[in-house]
PDB file of N, CA and C in Angstrom:
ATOM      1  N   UNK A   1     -31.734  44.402   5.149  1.00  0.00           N
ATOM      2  CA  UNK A   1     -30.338  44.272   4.872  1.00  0.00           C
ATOM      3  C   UNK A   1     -29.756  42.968   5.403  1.00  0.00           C
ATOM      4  N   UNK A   2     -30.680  41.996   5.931  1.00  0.00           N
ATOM      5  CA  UNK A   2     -30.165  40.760   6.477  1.00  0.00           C
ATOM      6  C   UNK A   2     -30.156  39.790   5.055  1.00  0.00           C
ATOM      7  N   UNK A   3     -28.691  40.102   4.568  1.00  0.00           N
ATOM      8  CA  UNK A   3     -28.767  38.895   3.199  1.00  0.00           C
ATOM      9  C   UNK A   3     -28.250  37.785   3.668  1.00  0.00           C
ATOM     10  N   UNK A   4     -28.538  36.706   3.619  1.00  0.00           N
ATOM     11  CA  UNK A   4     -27.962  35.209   4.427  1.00  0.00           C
ATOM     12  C   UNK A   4     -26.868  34.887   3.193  1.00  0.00           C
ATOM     13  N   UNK A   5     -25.792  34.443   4.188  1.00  0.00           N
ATOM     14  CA  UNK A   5     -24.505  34.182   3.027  1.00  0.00           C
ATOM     15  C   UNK A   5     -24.402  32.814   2.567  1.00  0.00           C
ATOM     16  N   UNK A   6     -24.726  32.427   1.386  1.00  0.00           N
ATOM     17  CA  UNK A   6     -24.989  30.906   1.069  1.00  0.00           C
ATOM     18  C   UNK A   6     -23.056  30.744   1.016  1.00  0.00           C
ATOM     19  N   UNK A   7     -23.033  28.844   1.281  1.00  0.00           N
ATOM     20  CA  UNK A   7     -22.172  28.573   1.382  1.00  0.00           C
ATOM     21  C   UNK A   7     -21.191  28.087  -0.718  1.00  0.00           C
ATOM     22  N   UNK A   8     -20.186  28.456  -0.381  1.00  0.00           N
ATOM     23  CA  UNK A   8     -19.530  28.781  -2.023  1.00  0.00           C
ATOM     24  C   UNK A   8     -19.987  27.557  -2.577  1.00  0.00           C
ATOM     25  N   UNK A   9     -20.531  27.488  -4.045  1.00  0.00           N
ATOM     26  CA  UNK A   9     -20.713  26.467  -5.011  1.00  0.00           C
ATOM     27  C   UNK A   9     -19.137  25.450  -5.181  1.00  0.00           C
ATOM     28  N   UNK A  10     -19.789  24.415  -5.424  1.00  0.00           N
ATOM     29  CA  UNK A  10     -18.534  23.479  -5.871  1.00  0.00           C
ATOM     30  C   UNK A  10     -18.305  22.630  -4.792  1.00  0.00           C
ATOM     31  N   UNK A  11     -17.020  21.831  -5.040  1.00  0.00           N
ATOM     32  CA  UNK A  11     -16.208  20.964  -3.639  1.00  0.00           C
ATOM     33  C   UNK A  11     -14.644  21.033  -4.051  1.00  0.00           C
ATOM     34  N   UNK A  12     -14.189  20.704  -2.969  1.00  0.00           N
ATOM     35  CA  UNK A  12     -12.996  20.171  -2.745  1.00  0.00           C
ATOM     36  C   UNK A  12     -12.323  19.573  -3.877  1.00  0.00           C
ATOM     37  N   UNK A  13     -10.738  20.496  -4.292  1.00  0.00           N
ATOM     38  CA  UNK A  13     -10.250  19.042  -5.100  1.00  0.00           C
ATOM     39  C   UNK A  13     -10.241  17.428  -4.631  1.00  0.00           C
ATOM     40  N   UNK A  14     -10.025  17.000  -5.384  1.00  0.00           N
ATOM     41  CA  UNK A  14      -9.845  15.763  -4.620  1.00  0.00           C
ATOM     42  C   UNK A  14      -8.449  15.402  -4.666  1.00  0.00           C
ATOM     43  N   UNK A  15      -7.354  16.013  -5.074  1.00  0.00           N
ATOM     44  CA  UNK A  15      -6.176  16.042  -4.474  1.00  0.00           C
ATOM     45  C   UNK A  15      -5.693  17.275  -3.151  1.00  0.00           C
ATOM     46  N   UNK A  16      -4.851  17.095  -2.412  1.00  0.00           N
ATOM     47  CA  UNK A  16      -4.639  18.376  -1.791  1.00  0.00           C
ATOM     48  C   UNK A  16      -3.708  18.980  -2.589  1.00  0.00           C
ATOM     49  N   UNK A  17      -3.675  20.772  -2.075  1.00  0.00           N
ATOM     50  CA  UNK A  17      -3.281  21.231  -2.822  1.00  0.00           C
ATOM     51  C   UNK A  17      -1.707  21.702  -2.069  1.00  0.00           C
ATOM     52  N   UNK A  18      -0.688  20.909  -3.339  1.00  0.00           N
ATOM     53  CA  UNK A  18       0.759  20.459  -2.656  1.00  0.00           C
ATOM     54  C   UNK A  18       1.464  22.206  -2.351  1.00  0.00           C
ATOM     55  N   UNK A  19       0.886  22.571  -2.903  1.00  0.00           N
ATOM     56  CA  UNK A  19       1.761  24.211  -2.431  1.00  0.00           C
ATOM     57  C   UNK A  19       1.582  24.485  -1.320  1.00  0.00           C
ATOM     58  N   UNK A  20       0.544  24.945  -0.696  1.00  0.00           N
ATOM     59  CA  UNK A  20       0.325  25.087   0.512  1.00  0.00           C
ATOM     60  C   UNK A  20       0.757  23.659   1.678  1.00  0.00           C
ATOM     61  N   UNK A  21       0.745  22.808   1.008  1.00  0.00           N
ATOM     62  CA  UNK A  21       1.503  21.577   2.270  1.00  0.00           C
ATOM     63  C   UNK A  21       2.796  21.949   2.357  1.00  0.00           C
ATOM     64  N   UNK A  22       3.813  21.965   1.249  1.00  0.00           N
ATOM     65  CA  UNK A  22       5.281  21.905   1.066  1.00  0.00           C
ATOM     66  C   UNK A  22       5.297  23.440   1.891  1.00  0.00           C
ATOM     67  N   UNK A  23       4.586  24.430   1.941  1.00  0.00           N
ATOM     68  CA  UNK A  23       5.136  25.687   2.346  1.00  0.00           C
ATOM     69  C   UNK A  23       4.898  25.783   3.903  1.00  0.00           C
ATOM     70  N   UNK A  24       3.997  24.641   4.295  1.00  0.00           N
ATOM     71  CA  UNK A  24       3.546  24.290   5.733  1.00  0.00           C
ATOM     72  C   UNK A  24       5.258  23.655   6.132  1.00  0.00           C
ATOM     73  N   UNK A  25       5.082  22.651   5.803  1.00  0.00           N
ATOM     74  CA  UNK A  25       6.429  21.630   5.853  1.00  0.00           C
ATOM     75  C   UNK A  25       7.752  22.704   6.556  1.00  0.00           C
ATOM     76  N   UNK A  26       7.982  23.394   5.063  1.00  0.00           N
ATOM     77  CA  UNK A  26       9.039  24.277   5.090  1.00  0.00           C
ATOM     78  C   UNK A  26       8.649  25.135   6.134  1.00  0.00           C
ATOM     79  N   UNK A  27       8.007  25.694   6.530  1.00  0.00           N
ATOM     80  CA  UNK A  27       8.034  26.841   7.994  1.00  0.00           C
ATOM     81  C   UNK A  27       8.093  25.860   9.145  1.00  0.00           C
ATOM     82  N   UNK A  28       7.639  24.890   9.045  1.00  0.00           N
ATOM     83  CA  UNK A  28       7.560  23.858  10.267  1.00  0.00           C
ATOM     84  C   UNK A  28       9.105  23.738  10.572  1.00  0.00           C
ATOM     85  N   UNK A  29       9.756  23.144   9.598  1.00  0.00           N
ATOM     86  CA  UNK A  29      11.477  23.039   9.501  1.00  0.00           C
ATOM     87  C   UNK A  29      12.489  23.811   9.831  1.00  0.00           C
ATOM     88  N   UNK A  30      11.597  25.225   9.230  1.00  0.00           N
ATOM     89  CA  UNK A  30      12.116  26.659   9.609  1.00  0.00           C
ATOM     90  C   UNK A  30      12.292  26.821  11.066  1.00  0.00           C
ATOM     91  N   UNK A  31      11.032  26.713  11.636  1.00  0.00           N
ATOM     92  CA  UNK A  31      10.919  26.826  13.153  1.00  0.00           C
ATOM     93  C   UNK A  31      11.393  26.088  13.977  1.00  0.00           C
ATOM     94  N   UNK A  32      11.962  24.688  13.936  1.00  0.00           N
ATOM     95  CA  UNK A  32      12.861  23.649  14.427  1.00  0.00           C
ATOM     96  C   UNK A  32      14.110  23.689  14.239  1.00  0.00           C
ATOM     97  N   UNK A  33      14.413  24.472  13.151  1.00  0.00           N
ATOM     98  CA  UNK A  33      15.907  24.601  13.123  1.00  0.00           C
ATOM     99  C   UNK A  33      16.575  25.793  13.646  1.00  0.00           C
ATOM    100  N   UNK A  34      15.319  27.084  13.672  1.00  0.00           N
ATOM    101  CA  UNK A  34      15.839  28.385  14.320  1.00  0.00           C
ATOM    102  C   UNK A  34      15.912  27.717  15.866  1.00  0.00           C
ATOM    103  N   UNK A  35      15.019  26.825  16.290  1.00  0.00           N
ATOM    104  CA  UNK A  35      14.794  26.474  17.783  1.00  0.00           C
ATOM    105  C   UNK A  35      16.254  25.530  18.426  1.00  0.00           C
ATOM    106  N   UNK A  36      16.614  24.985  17.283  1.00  0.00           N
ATOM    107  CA  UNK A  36      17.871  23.876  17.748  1.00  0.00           C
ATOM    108  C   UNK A  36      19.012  24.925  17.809  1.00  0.00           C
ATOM    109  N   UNK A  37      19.222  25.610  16.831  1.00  0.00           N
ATOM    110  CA  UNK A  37      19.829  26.701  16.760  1.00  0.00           C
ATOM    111  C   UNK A  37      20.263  27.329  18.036  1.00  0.00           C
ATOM    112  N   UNK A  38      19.281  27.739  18.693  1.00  0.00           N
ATOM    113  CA  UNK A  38      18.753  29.252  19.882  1.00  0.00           C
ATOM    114  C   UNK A  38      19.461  28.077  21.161  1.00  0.00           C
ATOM    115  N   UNK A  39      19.179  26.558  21.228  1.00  0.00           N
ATOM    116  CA  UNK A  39      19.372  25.625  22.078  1.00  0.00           C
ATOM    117  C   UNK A  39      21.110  25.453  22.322  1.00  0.00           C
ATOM    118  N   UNK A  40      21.241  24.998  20.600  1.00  0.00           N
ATOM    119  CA  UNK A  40      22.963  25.311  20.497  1.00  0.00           C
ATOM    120  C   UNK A  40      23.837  26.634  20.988  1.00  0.00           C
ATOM    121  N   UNK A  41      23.321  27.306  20.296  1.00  0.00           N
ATOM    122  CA  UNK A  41      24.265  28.501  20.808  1.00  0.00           C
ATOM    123  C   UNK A  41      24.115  28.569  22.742  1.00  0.00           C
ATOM    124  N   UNK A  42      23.313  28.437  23.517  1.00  0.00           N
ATOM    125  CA  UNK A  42      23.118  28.783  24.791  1.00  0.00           C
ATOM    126  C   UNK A  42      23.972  27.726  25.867  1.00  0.00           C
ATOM    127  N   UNK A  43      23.751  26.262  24.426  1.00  0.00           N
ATOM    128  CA  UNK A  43      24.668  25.226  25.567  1.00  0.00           C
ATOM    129  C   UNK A  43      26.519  25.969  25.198  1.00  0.00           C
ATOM    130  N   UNK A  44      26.351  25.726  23.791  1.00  0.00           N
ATOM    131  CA  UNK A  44      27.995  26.410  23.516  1.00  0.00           C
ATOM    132  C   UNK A  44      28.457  27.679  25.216  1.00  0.00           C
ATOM    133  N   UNK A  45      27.375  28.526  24.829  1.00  0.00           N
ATOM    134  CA  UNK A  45      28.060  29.674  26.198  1.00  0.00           C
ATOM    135  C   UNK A  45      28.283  29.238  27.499  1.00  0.00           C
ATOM    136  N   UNK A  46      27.272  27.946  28.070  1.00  0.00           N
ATOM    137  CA  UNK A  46      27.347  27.109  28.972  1.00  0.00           C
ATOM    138  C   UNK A  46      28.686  26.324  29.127  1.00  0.00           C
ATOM    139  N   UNK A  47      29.043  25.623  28.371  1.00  0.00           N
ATOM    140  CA  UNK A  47      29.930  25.271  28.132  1.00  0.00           C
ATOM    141  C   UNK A  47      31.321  26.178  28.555  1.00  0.00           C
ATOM    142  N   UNK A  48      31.375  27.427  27.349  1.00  0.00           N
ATOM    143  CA  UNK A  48      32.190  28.122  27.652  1.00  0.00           C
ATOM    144  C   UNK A  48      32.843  28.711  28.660  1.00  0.00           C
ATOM    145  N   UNK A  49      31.718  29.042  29.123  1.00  0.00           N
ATOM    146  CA  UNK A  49      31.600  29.634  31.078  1.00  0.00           C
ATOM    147  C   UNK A  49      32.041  28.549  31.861  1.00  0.00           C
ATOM    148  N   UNK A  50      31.873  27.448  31.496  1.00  0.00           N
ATOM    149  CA  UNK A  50      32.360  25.770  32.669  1.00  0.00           C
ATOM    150  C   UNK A  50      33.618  25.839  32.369  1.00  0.00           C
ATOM    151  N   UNK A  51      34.288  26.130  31.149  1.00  0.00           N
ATOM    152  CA  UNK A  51      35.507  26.159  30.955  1.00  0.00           C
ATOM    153  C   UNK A  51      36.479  27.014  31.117  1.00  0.00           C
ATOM    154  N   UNK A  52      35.779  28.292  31.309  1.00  0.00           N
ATOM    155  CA  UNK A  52      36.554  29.661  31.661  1.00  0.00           C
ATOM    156  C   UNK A  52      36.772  29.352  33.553  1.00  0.00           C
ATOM    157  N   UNK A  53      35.804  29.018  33.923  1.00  0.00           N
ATOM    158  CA  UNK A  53      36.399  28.693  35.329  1.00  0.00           C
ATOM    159  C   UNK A  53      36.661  27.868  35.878  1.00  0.00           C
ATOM    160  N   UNK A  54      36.755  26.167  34.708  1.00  0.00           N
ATOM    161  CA  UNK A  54      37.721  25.503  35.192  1.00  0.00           C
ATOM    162  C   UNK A  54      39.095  25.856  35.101  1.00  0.00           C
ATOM    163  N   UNK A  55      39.419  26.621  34.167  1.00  0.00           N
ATOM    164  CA  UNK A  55      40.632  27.249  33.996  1.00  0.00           C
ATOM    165  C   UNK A  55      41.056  28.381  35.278  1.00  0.00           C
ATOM    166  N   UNK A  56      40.578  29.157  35.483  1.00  0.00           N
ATOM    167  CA  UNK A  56      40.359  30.353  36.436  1.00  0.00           C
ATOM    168  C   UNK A  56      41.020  29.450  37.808  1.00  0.00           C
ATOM    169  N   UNK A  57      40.209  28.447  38.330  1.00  0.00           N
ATOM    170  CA  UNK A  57      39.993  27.125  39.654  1.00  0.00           C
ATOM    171  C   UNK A  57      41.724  26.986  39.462  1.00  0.00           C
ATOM    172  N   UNK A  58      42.090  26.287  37.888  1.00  0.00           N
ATOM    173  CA  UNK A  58      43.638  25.588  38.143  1.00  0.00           C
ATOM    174  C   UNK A  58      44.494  26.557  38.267  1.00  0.00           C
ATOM    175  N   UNK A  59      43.971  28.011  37.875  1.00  0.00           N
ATOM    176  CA  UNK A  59      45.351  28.993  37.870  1.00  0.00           C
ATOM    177  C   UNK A  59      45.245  29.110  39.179  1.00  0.00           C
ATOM    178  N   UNK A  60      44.016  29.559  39.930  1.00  0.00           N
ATOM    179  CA  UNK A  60      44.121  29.658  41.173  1.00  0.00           C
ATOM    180  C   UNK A  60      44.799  28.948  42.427  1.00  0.00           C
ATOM    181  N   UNK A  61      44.403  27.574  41.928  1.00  0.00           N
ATOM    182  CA  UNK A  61      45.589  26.309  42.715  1.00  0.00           C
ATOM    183  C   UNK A  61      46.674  26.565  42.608  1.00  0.00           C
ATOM    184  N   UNK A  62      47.012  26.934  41.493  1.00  0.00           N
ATOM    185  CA  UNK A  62      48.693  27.186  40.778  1.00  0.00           C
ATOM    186  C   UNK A  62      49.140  28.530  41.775  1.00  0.00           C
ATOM    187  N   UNK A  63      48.285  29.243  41.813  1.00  0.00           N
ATOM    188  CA  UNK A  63      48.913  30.675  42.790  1.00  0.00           C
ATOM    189  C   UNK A  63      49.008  29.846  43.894  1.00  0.00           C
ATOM    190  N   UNK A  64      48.051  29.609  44.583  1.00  0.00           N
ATOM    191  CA  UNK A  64      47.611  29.439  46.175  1.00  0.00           C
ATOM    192  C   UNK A  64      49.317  28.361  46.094  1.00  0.00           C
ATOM    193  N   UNK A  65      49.498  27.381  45.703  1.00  0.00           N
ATOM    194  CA  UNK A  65      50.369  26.519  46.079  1.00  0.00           C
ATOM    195  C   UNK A  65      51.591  27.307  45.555  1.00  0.00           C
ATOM    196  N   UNK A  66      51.929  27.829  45.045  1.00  0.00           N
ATOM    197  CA  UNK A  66      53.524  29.066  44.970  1.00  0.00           C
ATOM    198  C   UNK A  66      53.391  29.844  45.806  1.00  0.00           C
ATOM    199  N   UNK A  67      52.490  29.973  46.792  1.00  0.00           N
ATOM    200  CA  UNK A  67      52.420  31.231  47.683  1.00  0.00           C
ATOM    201  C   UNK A  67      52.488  30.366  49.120  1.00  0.00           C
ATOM    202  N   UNK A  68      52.321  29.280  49.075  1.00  0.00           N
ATOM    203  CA  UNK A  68      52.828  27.973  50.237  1.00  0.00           C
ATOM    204  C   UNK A  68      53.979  27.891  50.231  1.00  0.00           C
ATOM    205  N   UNK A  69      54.325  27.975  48.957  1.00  0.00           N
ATOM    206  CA  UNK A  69      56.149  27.708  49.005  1.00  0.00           C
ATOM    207  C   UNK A  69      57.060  28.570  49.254  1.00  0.00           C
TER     208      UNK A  69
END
């Protein structure tokens, strides 16, 4: 039962074959843009949060110094 597996007749086009490149391409693109994406949204919340308590900091000044007076 040992049949040796000859290797497939023929060769290679000699162009490549553009479907499978363009569909490489496109997932490659796919995956860089979900990734910039995932990057954006995390600085946006970063952001957000720097700004929620720079705000928070000036109201707080704003109390602390009416409560001096």
């Amino acid at each position: 039962m040992n049949v040796p597996i000859s290797p497939p007749a023929g060769s290679p086009p000699d162009f490549p074959n553009l479907f499978v490149t363009f569909w490489s391409v496109i997932n490659i693109f796919i995956i860089i843009a979900i990734v910039v994406l995932v990057f954006r949204y995390f600085k946006k919340q970063s952001d957000d949060k720097k700004r929620m308590f720079d705000k928070l900091d000036s109201i707080i000044s704003l109390l602390q110094s009416k409560q001096k007076d």
